[in-house]
PDB file of N, CA and C in Angstrom:
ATOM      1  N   UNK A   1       0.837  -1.155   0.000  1.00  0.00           N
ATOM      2  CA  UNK A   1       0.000   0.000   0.000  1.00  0.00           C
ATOM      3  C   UNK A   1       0.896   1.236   0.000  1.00  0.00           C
ATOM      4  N   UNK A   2       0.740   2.111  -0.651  1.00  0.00           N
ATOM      5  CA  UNK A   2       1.435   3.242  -0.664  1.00  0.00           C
ATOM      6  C   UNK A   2       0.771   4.574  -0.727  1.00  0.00           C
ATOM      7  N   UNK A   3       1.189   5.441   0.115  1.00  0.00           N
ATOM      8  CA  UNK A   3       0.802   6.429   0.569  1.00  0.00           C
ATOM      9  C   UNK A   3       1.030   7.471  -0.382  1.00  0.00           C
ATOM     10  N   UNK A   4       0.256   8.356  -1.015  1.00  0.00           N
ATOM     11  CA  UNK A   4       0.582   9.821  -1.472  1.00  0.00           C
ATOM     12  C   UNK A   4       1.114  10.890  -0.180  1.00  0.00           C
ATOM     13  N   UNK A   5       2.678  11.682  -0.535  1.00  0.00           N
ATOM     14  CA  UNK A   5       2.946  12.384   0.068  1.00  0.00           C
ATOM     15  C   UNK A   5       1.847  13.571   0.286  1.00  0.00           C
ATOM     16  N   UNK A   6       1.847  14.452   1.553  1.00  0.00           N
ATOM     17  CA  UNK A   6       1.139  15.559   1.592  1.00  0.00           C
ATOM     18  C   UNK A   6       1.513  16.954   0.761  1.00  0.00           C
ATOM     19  N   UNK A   7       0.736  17.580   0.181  1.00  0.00           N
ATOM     20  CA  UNK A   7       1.268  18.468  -0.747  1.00  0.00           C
ATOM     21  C   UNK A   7       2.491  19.855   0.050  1.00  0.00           C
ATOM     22  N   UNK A   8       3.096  20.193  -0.728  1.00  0.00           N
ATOM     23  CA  UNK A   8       4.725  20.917   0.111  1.00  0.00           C
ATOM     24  C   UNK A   8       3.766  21.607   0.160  1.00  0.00           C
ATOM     25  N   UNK A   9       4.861  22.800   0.838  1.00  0.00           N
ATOM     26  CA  UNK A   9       4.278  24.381   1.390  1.00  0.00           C
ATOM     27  C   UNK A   9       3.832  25.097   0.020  1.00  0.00           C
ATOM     28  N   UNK A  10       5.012  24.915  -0.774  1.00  0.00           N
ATOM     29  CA  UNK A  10       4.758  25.327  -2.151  1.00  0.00           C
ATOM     30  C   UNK A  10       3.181  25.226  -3.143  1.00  0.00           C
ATOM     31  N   UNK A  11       3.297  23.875  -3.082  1.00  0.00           N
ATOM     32  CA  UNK A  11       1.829  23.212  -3.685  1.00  0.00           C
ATOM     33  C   UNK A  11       0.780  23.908  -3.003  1.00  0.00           C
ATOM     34  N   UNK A  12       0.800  23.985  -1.884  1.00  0.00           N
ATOM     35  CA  UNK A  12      -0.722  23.760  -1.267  1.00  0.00           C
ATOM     36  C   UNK A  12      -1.053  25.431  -1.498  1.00  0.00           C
ATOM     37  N   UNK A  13       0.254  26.757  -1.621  1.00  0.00           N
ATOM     38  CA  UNK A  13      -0.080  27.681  -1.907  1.00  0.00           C
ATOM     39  C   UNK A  13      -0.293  28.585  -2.831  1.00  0.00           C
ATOM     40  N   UNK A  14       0.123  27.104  -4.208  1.00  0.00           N
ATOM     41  CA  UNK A  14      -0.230  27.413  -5.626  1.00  0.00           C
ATOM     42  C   UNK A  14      -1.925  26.853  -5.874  1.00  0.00           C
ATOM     43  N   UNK A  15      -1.892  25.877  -4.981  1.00  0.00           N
ATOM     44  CA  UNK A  15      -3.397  25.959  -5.294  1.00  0.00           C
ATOM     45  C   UNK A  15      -4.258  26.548  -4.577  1.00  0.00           C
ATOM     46  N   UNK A  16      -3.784  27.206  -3.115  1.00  0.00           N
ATOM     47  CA  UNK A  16      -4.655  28.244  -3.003  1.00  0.00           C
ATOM     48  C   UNK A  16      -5.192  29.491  -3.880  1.00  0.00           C
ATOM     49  N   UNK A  17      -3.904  29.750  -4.152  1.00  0.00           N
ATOM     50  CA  UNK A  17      -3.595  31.111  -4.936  1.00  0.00           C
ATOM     51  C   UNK A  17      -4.591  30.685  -6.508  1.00  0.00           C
ATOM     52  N   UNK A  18      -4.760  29.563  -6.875  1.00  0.00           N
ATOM     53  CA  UNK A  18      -5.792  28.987  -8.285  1.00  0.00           C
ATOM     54  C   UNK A  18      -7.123  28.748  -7.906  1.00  0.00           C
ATOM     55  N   UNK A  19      -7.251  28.387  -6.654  1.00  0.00           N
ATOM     56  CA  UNK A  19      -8.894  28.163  -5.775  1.00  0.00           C
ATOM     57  C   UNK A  19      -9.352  30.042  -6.056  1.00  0.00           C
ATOM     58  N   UNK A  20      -8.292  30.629  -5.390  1.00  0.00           N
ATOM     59  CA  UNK A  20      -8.887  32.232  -4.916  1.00  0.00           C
ATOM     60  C   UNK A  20      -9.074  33.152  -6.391  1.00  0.00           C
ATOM     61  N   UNK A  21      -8.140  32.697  -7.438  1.00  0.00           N
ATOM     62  CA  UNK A  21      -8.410  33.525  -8.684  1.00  0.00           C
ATOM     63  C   UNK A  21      -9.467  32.429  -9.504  1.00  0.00           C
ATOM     64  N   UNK A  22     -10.036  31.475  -9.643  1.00  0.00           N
ATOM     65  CA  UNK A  22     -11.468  30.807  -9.913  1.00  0.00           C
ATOM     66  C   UNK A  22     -12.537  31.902  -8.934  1.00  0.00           C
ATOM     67  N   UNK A  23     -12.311  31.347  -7.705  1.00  0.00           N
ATOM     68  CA  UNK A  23     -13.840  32.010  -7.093  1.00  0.00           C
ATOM     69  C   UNK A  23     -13.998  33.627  -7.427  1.00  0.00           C
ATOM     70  N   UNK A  24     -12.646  34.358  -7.412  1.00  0.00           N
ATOM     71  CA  UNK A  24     -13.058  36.145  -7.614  1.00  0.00           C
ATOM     72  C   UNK A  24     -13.238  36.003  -9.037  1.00  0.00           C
ATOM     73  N   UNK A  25     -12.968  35.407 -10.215  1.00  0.00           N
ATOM     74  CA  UNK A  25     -13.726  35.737 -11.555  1.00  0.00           C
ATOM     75  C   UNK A  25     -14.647  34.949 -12.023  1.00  0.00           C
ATOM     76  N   UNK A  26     -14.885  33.703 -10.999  1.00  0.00           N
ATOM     77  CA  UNK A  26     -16.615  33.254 -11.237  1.00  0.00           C
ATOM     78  C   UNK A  26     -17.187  34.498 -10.779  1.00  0.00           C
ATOM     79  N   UNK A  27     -17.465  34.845  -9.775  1.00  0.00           N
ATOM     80  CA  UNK A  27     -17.673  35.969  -8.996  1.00  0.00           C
ATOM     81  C   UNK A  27     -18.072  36.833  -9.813  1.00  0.00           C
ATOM     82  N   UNK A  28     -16.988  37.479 -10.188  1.00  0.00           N
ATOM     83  CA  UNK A  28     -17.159  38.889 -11.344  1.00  0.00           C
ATOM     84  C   UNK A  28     -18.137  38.419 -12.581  1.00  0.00           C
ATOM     85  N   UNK A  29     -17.742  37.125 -12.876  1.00  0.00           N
ATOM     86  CA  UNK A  29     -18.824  37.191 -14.186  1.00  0.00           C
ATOM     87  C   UNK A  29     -20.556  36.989 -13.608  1.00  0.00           C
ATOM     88  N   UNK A  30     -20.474  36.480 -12.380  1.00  0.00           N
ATOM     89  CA  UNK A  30     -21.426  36.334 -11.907  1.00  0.00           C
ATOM     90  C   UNK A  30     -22.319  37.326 -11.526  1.00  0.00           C
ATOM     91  N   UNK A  31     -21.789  38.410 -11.163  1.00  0.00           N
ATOM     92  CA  UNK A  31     -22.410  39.720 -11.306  1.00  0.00           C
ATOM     93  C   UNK A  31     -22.227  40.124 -12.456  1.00  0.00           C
ATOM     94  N   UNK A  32     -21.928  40.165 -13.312  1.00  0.00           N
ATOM     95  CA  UNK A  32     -21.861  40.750 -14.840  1.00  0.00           C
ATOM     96  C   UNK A  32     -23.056  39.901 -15.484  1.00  0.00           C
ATOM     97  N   UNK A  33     -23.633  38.915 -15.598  1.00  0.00           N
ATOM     98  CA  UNK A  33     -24.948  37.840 -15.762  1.00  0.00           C
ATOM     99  C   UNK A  33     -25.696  38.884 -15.567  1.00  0.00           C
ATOM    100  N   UNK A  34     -26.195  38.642 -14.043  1.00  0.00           N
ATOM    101  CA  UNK A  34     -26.860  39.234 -13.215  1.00  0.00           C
ATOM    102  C   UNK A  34     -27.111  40.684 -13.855  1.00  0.00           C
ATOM    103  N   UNK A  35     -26.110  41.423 -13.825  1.00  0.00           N
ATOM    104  CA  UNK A  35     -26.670  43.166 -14.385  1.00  0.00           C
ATOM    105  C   UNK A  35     -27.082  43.041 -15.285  1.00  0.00           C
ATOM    106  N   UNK A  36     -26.472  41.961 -16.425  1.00  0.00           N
ATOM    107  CA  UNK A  36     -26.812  42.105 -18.066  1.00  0.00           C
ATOM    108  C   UNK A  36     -28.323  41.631 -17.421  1.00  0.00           C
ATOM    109  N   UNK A  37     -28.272  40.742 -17.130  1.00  0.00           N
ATOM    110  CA  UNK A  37     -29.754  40.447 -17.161  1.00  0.00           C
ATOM    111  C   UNK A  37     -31.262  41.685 -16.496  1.00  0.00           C
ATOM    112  N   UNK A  38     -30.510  41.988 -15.705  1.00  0.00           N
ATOM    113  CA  UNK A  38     -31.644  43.027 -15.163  1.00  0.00           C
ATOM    114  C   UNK A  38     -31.445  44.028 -15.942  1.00  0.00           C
ATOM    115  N   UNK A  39     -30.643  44.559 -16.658  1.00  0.00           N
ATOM    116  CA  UNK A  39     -30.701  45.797 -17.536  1.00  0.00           C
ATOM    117  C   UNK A  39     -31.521  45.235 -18.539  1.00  0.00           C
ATOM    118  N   UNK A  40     -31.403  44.166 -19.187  1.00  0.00           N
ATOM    119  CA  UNK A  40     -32.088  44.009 -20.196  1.00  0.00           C
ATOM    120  C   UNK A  40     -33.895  43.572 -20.048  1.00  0.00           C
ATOM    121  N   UNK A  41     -33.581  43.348 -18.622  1.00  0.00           N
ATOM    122  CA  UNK A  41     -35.267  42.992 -18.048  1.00  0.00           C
ATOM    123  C   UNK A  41     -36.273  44.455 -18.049  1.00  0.00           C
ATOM    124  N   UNK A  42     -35.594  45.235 -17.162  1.00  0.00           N
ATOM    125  CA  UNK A  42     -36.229  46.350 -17.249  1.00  0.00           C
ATOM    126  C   UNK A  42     -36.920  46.897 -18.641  1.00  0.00           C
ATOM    127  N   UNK A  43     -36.524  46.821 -19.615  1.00  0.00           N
ATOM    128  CA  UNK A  43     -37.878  47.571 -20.578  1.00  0.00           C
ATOM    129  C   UNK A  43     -39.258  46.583 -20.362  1.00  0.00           C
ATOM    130  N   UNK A  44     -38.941  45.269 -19.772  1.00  0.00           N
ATOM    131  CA  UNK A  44     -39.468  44.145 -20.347  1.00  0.00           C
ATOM    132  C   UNK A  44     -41.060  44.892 -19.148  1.00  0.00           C
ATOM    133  N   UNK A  45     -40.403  45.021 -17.925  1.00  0.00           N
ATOM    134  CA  UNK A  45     -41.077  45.662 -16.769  1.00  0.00           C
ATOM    135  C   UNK A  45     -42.010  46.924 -17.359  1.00  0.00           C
ATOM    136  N   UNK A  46     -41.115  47.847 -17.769  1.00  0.00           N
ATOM    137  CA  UNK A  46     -41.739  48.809 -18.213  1.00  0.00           C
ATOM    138  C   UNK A  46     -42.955  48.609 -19.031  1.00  0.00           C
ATOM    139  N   UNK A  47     -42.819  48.165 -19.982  1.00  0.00           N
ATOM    140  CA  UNK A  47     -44.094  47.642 -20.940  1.00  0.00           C
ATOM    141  C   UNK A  47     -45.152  46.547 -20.337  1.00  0.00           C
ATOM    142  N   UNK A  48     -44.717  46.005 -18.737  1.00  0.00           N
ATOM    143  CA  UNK A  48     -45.466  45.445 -17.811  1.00  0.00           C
ATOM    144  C   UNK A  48     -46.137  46.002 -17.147  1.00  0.00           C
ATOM    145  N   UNK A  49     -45.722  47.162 -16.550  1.00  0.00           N
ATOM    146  CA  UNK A  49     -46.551  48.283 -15.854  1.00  0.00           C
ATOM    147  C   UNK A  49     -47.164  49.234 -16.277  1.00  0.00           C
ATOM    148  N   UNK A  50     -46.811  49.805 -17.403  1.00  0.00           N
ATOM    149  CA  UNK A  50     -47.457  50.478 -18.400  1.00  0.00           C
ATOM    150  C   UNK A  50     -48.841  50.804 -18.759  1.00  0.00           C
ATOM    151  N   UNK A  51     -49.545  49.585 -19.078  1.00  0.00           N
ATOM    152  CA  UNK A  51     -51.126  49.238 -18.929  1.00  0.00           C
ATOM    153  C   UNK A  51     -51.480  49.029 -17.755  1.00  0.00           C
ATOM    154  N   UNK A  52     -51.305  48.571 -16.816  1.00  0.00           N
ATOM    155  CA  UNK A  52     -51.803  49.039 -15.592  1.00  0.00           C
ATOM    156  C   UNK A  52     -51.818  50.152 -15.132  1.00  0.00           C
ATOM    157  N   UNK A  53     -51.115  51.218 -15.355  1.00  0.00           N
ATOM    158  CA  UNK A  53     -51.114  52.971 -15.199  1.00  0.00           C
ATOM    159  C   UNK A  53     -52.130  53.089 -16.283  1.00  0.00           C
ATOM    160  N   UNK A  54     -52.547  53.277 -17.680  1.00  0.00           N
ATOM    161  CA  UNK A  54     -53.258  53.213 -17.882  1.00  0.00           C
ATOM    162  C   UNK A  54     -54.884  52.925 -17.522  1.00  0.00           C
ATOM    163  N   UNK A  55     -54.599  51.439 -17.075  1.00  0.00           N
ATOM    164  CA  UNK A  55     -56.102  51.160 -16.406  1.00  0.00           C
ATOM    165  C   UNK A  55     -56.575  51.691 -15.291  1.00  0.00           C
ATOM    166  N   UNK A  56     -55.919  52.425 -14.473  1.00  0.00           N
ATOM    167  CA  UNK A  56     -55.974  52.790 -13.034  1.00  0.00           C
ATOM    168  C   UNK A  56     -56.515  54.273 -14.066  1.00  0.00           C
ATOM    169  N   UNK A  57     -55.741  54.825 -15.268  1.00  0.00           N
ATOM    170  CA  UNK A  57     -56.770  56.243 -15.495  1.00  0.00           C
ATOM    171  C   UNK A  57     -57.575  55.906 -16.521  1.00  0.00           C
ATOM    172  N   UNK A  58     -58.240  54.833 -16.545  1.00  0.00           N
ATOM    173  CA  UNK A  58     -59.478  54.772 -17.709  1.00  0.00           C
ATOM    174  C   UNK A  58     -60.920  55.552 -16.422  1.00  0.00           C
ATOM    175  N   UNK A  59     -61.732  56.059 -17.078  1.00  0.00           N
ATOM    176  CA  UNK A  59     -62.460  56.860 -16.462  1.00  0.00           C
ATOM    177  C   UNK A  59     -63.531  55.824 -15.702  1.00  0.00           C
ATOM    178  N   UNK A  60     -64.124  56.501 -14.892  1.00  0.00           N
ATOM    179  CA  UNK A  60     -65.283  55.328 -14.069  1.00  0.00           C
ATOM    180  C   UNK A  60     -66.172  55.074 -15.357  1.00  0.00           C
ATOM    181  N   UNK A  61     -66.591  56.239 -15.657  1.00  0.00           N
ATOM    182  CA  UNK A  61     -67.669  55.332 -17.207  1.00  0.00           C
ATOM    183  C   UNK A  61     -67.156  54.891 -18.180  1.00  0.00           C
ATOM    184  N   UNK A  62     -65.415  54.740 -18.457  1.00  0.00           N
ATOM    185  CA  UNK A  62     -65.106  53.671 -19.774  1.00  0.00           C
ATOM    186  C   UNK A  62     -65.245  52.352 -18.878  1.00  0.00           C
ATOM    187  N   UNK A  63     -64.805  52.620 -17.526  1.00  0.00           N
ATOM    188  CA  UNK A  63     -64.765  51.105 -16.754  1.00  0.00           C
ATOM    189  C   UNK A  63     -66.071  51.169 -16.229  1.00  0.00           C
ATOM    190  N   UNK A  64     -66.947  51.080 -16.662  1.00  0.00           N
ATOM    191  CA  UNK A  64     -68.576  51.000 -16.074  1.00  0.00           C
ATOM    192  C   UNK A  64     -68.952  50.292 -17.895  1.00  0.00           C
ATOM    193  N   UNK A  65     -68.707  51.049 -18.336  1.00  0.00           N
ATOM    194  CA  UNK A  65     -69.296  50.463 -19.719  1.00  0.00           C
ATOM    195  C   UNK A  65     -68.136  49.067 -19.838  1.00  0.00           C
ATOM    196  N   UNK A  66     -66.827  49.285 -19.641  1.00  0.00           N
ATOM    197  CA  UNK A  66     -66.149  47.402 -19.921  1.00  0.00           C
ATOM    198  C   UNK A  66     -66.969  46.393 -19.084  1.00  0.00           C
ATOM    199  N   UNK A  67     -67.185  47.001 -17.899  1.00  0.00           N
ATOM    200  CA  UNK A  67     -67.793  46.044 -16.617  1.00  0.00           C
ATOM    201  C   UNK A  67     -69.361  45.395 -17.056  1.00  0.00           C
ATOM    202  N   UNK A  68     -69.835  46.683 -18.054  1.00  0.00           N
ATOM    203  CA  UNK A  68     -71.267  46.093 -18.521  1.00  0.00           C
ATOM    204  C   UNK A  68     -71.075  45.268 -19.839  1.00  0.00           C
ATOM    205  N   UNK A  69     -70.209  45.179 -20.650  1.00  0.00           N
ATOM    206  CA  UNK A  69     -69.943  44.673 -21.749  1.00  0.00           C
ATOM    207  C   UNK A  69     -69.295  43.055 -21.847  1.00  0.00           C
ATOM    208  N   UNK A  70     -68.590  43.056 -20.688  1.00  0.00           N
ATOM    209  CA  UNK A  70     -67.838  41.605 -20.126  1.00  0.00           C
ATOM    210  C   UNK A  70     -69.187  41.004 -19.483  1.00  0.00           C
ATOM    211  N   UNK A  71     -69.808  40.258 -20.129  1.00  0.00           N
ATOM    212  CA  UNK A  71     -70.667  39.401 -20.093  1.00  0.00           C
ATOM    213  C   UNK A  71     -70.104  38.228 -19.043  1.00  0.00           C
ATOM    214  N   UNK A  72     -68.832  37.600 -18.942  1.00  0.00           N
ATOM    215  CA  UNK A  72     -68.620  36.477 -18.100  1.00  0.00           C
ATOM    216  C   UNK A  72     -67.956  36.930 -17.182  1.00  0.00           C
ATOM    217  N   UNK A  73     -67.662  38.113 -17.034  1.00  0.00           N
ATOM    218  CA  UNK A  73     -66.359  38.768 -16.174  1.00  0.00           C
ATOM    219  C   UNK A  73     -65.198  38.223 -15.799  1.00  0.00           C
ATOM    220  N   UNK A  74     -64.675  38.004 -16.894  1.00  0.00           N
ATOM    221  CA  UNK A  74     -63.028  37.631 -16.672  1.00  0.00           C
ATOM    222  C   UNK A  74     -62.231  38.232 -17.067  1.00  0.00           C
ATOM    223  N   UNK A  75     -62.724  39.556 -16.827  1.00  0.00           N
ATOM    224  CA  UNK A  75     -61.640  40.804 -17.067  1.00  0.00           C
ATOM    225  C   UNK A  75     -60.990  41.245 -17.988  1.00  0.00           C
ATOM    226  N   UNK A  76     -61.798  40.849 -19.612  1.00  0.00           N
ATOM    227  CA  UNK A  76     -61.372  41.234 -20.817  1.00  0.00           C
ATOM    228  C   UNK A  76     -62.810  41.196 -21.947  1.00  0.00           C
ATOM    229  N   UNK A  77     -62.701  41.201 -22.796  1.00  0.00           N
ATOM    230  CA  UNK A  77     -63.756  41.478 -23.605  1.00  0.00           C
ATOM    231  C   UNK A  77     -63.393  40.610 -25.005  1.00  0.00           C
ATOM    232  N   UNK A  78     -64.058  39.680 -24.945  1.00  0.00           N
ATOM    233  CA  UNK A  78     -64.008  38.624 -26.368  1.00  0.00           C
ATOM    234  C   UNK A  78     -64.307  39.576 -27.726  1.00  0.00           C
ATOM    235  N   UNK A  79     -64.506  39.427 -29.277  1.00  0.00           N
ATOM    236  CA  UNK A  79     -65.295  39.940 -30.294  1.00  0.00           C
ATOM    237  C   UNK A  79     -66.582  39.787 -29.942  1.00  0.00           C
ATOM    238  N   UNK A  80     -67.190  38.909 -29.360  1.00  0.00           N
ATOM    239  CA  UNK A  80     -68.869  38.875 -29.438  1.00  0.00           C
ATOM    240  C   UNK A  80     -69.166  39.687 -28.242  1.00  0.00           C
ATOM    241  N   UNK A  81     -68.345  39.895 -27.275  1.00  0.00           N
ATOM    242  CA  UNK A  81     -68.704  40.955 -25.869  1.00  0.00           C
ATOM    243  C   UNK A  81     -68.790  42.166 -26.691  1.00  0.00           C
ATOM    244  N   UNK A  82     -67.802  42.273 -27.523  1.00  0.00           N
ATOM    245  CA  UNK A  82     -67.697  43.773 -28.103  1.00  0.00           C
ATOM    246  C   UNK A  82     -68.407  44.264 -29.037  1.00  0.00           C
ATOM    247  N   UNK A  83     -69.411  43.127 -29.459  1.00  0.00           N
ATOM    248  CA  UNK A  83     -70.622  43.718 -30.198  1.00  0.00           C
ATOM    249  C   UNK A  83     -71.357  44.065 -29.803  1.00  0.00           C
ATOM    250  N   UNK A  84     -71.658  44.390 -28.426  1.00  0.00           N
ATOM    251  CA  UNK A  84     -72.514  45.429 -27.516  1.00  0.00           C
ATOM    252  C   UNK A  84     -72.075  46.593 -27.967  1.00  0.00           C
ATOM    253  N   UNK A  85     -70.681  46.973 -28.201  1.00  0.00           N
ATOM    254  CA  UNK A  85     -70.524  48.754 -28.258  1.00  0.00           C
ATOM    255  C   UNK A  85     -69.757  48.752 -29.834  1.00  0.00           C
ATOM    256  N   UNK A  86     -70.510  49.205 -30.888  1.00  0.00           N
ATOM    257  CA  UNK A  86     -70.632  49.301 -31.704  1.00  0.00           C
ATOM    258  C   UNK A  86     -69.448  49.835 -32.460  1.00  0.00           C
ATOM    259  N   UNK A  87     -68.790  51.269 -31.502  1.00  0.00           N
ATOM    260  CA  UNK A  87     -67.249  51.686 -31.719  1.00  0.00           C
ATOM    261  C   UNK A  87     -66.321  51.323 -31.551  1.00  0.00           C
ATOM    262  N   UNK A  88     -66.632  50.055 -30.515  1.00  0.00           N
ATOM    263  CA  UNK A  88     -65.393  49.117 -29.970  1.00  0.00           C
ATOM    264  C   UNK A  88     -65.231  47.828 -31.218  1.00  0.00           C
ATOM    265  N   UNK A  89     -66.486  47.405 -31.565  1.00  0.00           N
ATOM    266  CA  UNK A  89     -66.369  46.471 -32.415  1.00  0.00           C
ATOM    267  C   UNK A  89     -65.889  46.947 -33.900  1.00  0.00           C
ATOM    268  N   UNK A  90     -66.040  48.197 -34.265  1.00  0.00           N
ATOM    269  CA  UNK A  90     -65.320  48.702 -35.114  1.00  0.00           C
ATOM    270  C   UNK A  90     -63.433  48.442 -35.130  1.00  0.00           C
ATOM    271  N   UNK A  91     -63.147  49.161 -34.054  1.00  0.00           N
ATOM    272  CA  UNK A  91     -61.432  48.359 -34.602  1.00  0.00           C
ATOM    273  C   UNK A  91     -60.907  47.956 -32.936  1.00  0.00           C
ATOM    274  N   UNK A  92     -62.049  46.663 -33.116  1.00  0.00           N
ATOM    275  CA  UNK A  92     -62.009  45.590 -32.147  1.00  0.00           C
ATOM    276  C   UNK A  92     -59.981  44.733 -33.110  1.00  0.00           C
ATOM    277  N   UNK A  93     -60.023  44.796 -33.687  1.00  0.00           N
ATOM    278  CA  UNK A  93     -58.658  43.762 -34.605  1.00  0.00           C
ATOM    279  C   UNK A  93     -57.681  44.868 -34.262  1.00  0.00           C
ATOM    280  N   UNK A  94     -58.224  46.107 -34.430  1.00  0.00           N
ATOM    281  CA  UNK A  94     -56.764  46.835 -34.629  1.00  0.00           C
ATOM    282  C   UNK A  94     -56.413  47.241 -33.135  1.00  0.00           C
ATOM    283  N   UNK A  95     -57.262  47.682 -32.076  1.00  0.00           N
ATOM    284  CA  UNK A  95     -57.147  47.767 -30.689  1.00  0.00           C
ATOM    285  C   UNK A  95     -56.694  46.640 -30.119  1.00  0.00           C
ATOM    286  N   UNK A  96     -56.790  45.164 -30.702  1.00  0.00           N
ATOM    287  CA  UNK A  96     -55.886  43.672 -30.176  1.00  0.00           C
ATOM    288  C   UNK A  96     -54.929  44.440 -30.247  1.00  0.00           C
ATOM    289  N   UNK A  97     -53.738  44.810 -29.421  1.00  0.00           N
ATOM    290  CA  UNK A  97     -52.387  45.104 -29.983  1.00  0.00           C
ATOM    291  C   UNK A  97     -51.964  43.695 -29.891  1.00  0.00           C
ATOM    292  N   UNK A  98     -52.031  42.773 -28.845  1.00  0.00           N
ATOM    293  CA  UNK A  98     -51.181  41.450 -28.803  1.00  0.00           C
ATOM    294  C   UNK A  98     -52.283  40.061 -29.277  1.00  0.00           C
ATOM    295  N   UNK A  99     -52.671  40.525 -30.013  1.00  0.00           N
ATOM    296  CA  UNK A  99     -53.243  39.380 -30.692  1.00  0.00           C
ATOM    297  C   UNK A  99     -54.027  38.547 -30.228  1.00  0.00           C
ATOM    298  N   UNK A 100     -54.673  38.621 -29.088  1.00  0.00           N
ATOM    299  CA  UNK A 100     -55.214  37.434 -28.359  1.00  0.00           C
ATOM    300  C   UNK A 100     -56.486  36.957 -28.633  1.00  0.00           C
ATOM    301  N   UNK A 101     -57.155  38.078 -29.666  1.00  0.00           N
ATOM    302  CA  UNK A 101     -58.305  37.523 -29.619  1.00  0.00           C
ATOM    303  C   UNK A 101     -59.495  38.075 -28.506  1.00  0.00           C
ATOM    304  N   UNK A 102     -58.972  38.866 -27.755  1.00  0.00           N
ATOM    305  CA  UNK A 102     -59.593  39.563 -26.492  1.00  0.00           C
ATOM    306  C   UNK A 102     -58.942  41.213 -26.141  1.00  0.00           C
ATOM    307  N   UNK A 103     -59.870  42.221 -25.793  1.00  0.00           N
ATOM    308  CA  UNK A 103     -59.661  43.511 -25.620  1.00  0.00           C
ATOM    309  C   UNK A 103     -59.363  43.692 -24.130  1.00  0.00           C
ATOM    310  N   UNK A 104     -58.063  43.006 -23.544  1.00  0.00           N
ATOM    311  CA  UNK A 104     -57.684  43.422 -22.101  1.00  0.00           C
ATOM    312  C   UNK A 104     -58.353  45.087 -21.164  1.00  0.00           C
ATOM    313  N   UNK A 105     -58.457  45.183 -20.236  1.00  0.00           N
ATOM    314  CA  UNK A 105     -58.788  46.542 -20.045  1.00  0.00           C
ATOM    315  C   UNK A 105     -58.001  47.408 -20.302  1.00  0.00           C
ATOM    316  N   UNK A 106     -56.581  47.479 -20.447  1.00  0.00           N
ATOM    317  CA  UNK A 106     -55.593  48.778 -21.191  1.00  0.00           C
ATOM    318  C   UNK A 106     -55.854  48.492 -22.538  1.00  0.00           C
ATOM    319  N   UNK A 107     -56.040  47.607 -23.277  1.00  0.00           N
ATOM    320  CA  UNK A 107     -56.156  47.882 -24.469  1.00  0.00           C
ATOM    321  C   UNK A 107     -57.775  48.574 -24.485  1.00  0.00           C
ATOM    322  N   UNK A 108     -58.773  48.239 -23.843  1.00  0.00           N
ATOM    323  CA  UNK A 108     -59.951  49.389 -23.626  1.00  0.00           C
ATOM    324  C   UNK A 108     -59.856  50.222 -23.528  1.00  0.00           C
ATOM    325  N   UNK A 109     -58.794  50.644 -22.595  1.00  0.00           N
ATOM    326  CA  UNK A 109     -58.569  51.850 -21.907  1.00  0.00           C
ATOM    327  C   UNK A 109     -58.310  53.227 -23.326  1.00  0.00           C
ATOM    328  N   UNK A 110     -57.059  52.336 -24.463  1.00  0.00           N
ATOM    329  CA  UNK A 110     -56.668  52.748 -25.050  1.00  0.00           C
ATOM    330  C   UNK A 110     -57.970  53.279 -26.464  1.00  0.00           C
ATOM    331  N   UNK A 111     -59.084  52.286 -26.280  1.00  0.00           N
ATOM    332  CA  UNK A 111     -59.983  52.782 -27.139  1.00  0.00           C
ATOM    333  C   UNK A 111     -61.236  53.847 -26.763  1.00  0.00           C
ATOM    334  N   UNK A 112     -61.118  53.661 -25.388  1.00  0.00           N
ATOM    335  CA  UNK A 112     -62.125  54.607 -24.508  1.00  0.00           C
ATOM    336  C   UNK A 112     -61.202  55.685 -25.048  1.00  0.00           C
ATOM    337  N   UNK A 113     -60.056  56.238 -25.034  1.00  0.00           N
ATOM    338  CA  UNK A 113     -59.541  57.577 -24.938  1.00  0.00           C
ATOM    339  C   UNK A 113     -60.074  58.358 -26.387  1.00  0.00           C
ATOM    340  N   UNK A 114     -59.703  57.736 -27.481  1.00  0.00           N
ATOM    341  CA  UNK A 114     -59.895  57.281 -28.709  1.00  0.00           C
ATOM    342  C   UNK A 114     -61.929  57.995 -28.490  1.00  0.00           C
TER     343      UNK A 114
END
């Protein structure tokens, strides 16, 4: 059976010295991830909160008339909800901005102003 010697003074403080420059530039890139990523998140936010500032200033009677028009109340307005209001069903396609098939309340919001 034979034993591996213990590493010299030398060794053990070359691989400290390779342990400590790994962990400080994982480190650094690890915050460099991290910022890239939240810098690039933020517009993502912005265009998240956006319509909700909006909906908070749609007026009590554009949000009295969505509230009467949402037939199932799930907080958006299908094409056949929107054939109750005659101006909405007009550019019911072009007020979709995201395609869904449904007039969210900021996208209402955006046709109440209209």
């Amino acid at each position: 059976m034979t034993f591996s010697s213990p590493p010299t003074t030398s060794k053990r403080q070359m691989l400290k010295a390779q342990r400590k420059f790994v962990t400080k530039h994982f480190n650094a890139l690890s915050i460099g991830i991290v910022t890239t990523a939240a810098l690039h998140m933020n517009p993502a936010f912005a265009q998240m909160t956006a319509p909700a500032t909006k909906v908070s200033e749609m007026t009590a009677k554009a949000q009295e008339a969505f509230m009467r028009a949402d037939k199932n109340a799930d907080g958006k307005l299908s094409k056949e909800e929107a054939q109750a209001m005659p101006a909405v069903a007009e550019v019911f396609d072009k007020s979709d901005v995201d395609k869904d098939g449904f007039l969210s309340k900021a996208e209402f919001a955006e046709v109440a102003k209209e």
